[in-house]
N, C-alpha and C. Protein backbone atom coordinates (compact mmCIF):
# COMPACT_ATOMS: atom_id res chain seq x y z
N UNK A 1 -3.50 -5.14 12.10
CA UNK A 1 -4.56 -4.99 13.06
C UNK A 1 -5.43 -3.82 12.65
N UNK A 2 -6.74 -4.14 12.36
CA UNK A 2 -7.38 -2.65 12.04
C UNK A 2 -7.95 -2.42 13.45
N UNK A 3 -8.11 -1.22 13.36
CA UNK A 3 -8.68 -0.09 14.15
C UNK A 3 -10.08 0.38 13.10
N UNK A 4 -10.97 0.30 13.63
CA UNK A 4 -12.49 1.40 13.41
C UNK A 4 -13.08 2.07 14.74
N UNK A 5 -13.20 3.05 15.42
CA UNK A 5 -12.98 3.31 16.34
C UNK A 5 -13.99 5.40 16.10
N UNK A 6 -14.42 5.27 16.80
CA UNK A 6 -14.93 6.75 17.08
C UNK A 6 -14.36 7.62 17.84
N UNK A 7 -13.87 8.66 17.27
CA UNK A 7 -13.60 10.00 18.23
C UNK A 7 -14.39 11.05 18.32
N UNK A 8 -14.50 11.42 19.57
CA UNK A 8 -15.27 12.50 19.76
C UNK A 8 -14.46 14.12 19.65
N UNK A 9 -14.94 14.65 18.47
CA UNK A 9 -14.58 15.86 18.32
C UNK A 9 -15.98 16.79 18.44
N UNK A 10 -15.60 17.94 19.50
CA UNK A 10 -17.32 18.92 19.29
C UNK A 10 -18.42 18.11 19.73
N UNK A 11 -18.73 17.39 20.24
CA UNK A 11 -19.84 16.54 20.47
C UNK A 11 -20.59 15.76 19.10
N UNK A 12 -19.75 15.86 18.04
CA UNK A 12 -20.08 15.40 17.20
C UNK A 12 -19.50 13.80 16.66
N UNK A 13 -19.68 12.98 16.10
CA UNK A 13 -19.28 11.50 15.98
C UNK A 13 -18.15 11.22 14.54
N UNK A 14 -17.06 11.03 14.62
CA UNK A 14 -16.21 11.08 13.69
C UNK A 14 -15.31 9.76 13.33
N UNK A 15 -16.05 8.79 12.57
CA UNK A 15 -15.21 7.55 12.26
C UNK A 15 -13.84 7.75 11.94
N UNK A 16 -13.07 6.89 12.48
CA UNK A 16 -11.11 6.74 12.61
C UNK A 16 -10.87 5.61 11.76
N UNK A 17 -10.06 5.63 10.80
CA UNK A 17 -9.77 4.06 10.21
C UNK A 17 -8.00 4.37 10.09
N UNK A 18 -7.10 3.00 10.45
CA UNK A 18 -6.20 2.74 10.26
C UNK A 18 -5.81 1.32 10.34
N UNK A 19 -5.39 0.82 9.39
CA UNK A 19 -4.84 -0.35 9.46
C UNK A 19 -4.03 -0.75 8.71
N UNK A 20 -2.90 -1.98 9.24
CA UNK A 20 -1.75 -2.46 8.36
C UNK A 20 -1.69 -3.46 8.70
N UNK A 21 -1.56 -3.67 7.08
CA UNK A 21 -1.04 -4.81 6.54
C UNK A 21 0.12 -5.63 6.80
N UNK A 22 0.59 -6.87 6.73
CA UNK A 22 1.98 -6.88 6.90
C UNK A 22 3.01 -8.38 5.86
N UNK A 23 3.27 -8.33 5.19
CA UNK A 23 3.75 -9.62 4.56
C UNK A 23 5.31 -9.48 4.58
N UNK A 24 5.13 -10.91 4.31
CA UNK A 24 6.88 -11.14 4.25
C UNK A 24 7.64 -11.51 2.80
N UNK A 25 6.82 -10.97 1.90
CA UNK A 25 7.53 -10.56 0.72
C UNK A 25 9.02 -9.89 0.29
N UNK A 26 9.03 -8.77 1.54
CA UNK A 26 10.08 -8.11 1.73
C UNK A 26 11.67 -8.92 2.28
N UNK A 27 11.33 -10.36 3.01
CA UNK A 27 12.35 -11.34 2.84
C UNK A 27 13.09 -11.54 1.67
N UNK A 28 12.17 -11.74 0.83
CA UNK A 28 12.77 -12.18 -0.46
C UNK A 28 14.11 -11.22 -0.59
N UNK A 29 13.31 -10.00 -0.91
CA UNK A 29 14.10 -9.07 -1.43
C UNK A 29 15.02 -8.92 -0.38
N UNK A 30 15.40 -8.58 0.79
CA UNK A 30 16.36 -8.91 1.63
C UNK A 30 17.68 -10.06 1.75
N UNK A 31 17.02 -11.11 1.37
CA UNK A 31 17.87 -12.23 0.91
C UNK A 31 18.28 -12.21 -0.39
N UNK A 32 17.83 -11.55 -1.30
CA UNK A 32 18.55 -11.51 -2.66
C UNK A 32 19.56 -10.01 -2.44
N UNK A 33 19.40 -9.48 -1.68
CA UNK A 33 20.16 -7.81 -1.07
C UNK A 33 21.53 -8.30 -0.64
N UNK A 34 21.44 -9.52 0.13
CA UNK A 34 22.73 -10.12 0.70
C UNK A 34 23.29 -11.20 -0.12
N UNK A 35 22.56 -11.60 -1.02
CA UNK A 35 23.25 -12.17 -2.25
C UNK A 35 24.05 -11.88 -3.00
N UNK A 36 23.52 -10.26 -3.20
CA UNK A 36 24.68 -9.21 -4.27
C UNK A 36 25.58 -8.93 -3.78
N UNK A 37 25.53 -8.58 -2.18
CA UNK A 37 26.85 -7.82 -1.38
C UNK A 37 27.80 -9.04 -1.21
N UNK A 38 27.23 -10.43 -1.30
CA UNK A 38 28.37 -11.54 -0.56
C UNK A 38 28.92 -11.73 -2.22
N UNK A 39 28.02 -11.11 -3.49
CA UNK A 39 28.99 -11.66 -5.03
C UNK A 39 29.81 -10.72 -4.66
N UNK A 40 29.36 -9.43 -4.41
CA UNK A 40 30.39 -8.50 -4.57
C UNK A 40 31.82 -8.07 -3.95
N UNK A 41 31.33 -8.93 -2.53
CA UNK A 41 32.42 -9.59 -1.53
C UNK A 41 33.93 -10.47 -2.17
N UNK A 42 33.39 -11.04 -3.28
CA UNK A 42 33.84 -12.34 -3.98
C UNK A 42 34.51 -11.53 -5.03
N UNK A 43 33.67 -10.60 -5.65
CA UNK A 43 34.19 -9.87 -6.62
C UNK A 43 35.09 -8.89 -6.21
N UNK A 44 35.66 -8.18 -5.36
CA UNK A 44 36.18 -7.17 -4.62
C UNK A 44 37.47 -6.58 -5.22
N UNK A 45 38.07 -7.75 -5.64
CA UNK A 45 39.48 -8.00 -6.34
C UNK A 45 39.08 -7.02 -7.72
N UNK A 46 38.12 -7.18 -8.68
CA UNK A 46 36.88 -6.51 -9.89
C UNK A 46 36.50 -5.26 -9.42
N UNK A 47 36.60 -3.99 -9.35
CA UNK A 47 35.97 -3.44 -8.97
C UNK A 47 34.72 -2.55 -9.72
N UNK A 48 35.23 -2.92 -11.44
CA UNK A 48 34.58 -2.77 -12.52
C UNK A 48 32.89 -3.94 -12.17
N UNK A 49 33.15 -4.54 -11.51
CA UNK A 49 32.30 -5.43 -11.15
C UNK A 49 31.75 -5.87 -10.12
N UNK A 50 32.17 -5.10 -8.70
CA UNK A 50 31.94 -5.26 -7.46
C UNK A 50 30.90 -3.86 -7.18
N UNK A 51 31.13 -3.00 -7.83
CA UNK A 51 30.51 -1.97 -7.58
C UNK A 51 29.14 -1.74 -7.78
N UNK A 52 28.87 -2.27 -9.10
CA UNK A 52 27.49 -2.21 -9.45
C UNK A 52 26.55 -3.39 -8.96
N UNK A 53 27.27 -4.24 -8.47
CA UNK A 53 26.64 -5.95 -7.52
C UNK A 53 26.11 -5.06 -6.02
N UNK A 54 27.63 -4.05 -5.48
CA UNK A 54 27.21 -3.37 -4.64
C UNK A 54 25.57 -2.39 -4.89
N UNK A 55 25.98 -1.23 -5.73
CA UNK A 55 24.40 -0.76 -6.04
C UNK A 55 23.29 -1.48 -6.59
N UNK A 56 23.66 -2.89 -6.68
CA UNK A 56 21.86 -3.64 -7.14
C UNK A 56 21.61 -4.12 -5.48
N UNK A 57 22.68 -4.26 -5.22
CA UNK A 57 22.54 -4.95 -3.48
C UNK A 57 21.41 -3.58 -2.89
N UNK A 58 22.13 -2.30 -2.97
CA UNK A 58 21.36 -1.33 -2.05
C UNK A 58 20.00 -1.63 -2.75
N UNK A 59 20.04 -0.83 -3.62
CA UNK A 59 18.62 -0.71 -4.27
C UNK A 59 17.36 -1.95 -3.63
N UNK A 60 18.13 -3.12 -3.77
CA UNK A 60 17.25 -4.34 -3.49
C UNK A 60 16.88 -4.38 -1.89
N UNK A 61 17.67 -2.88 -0.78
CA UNK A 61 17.53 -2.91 0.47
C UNK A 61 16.51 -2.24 0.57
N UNK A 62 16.67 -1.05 -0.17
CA UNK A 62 15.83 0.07 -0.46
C UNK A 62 14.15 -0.65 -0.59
N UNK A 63 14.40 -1.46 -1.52
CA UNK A 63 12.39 -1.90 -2.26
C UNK A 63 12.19 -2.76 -0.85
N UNK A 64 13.29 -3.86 -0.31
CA UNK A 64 12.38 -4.27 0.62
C UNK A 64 12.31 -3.15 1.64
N UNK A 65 12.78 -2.31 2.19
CA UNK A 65 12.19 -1.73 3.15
C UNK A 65 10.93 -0.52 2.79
N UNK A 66 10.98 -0.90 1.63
CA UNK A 66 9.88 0.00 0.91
C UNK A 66 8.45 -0.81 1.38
N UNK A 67 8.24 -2.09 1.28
CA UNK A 67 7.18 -2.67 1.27
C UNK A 67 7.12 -3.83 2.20
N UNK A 68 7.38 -3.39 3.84
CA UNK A 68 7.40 -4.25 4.52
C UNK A 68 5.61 -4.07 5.12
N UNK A 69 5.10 -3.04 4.67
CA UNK A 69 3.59 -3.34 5.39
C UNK A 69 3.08 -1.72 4.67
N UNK A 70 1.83 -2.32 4.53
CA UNK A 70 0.78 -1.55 3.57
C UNK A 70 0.33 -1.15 4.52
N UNK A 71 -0.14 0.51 4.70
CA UNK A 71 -1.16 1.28 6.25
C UNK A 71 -1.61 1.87 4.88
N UNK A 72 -3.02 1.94 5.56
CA UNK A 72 -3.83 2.63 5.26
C UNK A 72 -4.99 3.46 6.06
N UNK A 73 -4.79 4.72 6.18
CA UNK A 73 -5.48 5.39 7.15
C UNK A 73 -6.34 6.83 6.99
N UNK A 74 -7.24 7.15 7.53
CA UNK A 74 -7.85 8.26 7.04
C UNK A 74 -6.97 9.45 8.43
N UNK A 75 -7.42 10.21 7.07
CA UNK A 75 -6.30 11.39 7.50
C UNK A 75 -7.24 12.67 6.88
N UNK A 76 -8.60 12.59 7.62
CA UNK A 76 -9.54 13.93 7.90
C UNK A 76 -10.45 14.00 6.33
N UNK A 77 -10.10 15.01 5.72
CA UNK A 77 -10.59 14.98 4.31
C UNK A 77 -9.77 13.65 2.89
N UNK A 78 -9.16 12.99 3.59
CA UNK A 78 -8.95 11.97 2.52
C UNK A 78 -7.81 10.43 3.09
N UNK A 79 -8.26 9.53 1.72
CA UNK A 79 -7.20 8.32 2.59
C UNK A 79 -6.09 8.57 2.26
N UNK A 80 -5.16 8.06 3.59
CA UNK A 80 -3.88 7.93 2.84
C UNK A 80 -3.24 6.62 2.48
N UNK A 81 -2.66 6.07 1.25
CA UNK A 81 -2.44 4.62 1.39
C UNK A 81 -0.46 4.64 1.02
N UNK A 82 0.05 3.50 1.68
CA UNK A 82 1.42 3.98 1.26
C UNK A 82 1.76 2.76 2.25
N UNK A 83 3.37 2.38 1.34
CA UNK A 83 4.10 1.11 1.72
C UNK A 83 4.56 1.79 2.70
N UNK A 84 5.46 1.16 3.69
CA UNK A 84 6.31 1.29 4.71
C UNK A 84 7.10 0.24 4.72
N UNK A 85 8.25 0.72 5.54
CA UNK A 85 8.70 1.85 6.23
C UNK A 85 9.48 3.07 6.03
N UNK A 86 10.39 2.59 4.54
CA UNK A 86 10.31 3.32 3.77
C UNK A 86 9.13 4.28 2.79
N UNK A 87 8.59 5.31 2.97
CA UNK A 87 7.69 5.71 2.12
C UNK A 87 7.79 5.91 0.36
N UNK A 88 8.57 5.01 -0.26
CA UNK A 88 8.68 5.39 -1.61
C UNK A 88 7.13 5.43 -2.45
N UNK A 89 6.50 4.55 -1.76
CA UNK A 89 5.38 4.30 -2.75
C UNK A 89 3.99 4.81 -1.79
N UNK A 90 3.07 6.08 -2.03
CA UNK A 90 2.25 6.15 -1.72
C UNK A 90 1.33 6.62 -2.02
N UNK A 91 0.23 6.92 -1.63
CA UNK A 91 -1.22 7.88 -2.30
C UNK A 91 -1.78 8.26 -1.62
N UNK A 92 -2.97 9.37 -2.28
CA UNK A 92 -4.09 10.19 -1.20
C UNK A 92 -5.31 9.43 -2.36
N UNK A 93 -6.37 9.65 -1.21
CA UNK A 93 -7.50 9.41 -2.04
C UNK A 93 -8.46 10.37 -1.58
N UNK A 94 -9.10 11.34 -1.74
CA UNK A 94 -10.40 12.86 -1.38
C UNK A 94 -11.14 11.94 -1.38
N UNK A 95 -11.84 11.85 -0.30
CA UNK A 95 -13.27 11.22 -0.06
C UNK A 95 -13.97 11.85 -0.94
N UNK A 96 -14.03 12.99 -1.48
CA UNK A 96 -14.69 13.81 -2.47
C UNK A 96 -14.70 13.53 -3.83
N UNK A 97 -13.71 12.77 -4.30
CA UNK A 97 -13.60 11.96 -5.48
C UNK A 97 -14.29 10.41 -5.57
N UNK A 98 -14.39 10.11 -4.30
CA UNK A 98 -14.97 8.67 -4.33
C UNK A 98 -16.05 8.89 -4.99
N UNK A 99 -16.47 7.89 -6.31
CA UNK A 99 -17.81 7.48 -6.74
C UNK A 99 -19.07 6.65 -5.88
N UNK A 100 -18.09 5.24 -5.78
CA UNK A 100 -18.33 4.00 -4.83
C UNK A 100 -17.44 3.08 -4.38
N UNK A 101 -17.87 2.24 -4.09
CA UNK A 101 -16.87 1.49 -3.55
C UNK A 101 -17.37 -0.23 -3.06
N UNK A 102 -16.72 -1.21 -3.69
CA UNK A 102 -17.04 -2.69 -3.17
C UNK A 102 -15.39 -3.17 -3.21
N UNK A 103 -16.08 -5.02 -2.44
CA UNK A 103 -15.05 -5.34 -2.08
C UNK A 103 -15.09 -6.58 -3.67
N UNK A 104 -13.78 -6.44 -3.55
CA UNK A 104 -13.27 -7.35 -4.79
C UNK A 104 -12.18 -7.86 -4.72
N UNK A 105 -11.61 -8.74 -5.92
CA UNK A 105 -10.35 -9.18 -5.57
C UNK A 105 -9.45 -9.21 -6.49
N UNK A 106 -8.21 -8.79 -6.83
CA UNK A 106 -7.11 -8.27 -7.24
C UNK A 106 -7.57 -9.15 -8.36
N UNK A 107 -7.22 -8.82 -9.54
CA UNK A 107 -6.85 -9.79 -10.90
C UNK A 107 -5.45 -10.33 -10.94
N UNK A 108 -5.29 -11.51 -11.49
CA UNK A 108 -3.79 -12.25 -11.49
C UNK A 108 -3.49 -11.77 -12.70
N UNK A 109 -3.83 -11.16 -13.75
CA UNK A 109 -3.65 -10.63 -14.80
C UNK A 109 -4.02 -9.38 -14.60
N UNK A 110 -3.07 -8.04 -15.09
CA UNK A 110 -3.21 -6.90 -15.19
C UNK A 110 -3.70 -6.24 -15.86
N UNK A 111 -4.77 -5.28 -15.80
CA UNK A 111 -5.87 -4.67 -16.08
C UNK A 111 -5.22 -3.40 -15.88
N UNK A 112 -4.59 -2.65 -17.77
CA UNK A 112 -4.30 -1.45 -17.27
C UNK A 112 -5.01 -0.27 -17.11
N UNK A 113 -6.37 -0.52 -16.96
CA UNK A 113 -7.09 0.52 -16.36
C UNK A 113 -7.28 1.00 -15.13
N UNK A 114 -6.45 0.52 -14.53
CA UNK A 114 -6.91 0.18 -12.96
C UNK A 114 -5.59 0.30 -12.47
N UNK A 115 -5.90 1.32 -11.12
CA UNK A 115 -4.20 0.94 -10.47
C UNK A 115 -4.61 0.39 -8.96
N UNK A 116 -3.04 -0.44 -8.89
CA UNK A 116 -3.46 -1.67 -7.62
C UNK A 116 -2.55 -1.12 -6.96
N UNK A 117 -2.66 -1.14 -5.04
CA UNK A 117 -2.36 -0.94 -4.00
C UNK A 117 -2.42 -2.43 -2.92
N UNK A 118 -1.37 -3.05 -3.60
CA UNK A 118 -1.81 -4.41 -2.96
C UNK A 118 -0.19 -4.76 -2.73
N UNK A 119 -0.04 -5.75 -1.30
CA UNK A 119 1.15 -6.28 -0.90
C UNK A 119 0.97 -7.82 -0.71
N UNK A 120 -0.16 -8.11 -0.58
CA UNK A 120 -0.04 -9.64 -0.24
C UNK A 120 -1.35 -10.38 -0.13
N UNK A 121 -1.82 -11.44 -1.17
CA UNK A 121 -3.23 -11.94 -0.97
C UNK A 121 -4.06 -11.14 -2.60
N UNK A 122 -5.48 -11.49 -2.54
CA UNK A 122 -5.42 -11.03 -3.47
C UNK A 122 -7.12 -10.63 -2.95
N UNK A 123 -7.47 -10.72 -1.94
CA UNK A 123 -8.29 -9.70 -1.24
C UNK A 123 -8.29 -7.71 -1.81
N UNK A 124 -9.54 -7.39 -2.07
CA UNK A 124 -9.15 -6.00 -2.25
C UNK A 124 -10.29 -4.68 -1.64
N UNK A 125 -10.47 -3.83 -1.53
CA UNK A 125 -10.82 -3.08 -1.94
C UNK A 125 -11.43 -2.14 -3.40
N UNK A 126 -12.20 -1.81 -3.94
CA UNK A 126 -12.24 -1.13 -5.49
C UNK A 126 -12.84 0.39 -5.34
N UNK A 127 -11.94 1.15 -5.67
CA UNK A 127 -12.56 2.29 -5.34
C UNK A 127 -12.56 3.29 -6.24
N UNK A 128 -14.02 3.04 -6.69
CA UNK A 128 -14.46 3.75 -8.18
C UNK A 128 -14.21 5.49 -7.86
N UNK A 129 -13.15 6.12 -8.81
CA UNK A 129 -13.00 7.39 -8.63
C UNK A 129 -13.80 8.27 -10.14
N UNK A 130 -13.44 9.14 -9.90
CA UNK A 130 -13.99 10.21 -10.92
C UNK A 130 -12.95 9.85 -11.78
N UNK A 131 -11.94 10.10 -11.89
CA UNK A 131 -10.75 9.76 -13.25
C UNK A 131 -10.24 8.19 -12.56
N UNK A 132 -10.83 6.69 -12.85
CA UNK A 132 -10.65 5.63 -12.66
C UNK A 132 -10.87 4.92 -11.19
N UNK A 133 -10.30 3.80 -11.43
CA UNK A 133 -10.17 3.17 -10.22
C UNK A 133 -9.00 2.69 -9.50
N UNK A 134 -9.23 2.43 -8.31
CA UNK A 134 -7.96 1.87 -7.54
C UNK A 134 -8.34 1.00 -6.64
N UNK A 135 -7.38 -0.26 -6.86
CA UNK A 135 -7.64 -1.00 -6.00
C UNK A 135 -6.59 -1.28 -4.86
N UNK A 136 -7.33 -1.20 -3.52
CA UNK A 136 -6.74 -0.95 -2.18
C UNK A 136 -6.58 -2.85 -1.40
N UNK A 137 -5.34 -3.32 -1.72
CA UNK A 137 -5.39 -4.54 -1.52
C UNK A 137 -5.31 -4.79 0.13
N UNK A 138 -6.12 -6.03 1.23
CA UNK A 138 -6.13 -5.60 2.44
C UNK A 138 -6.46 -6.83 3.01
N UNK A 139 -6.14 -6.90 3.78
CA UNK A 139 -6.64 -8.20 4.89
C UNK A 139 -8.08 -8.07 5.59
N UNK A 140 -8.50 -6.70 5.41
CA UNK A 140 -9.28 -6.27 6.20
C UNK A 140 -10.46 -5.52 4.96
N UNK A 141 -10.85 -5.99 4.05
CA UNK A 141 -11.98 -5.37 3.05
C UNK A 141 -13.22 -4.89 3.67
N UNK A 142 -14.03 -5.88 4.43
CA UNK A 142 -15.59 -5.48 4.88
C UNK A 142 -15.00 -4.25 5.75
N UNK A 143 -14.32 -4.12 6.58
CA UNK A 143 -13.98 -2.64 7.32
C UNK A 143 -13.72 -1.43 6.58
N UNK A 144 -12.50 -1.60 5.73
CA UNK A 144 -12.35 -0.46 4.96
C UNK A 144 -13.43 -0.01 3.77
N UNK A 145 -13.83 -1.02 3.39
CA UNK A 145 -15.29 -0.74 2.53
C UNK A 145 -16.07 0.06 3.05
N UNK A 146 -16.72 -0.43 4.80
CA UNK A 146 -17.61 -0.04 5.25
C UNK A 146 -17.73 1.41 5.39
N UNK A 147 -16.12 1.49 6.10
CA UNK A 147 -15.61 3.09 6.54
C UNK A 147 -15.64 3.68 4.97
N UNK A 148 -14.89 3.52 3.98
CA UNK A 148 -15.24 4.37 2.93
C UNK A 148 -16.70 4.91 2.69
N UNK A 149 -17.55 4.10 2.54
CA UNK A 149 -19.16 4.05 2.35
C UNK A 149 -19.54 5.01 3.29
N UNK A 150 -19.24 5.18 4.13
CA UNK A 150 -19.49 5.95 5.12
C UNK A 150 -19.01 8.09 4.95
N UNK A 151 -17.77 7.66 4.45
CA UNK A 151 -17.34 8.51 3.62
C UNK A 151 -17.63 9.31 2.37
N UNK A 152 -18.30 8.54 1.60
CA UNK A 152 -19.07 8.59 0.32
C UNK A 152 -19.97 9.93 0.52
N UNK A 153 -19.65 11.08 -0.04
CA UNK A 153 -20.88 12.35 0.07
C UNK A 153 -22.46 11.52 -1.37
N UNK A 154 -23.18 11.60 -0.47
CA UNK A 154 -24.30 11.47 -1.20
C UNK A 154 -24.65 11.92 -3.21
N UNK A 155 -24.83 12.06 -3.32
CA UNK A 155 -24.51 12.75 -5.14
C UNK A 155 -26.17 13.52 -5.30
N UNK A 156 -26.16 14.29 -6.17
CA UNK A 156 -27.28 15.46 -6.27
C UNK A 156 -28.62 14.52 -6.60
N UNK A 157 -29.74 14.66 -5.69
CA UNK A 157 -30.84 14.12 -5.80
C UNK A 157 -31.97 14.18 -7.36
């Protein structure tokens, strides 16, 4: 659900952006999590072999709860973007580094110039920085575009 929304700080006008994402990618990995623990169940008798079924099991609990939903939100002088609910994977972006910014859409082939912030769809964000780009993958592009743009300091006349 995004939020664009104005707060009034000082009598002055201050755009709010937050929104998340949400896919069910993180099933997968959940169901392959209980795959390892029920081999390792089987294996138990092994322990040369139950153990490490056990630690691929966690790990595989760990990534899905890593990436059950993409937020992305401004957080004053810069964005913040990052999986949940686990936070393993996240970023800042300085509005002050932004170049520009359009909406685009993820490549199915990887482009290692470019780093991607994407969970599901292939909808994006592109957000031309001073040292590269990043792409902010989203359900919600014309909003977060807009609000970035908005963000964007002007450049020397």
């Amino acid at each position: 659900m995004a939020t664009l929304k104005t707060v009034s700080v000082e009598k002055a006008e201050c755009p709010v952006y937050a929104h998340t994402q949400k896919a069910f990618v993180c099933l997968f990995f959940y169901a392959g999590a209980i795959a390892w623990f029920v081999g390792a169940w089987f294996a138990q008798d092994l322990l040369i072999v139950a153990l490490p079924l056990v630690g691929i099991g966690v790990a595989w609990v760990l990534l899905a709860s890593s990436i059950h939903h993409l937020t992305v939100v401004d957080e004053g002088d810069h964005l913040a973007v990052r999986f949940g609910p686990l936070p393993l994977f996240r970023t800042t972006i300085p509005y002050t580094d932004i170049q520009k910014v359009e909406i685009g859409r993820t490549p199915i082939i990887d482009d290692s110039s470019l780093v991607r912030w994407n969970l599901w769809g292939r909808d994006c964000v592109v957000v031309h920085r001073r040292k590269g780009i990043i792409r902010i993958g989203t359900d919600d592009a014309e909003n977060l575009a807009r609000f970035l743009e908005g963000k964007i300091s002007p450049g020397p006349a």
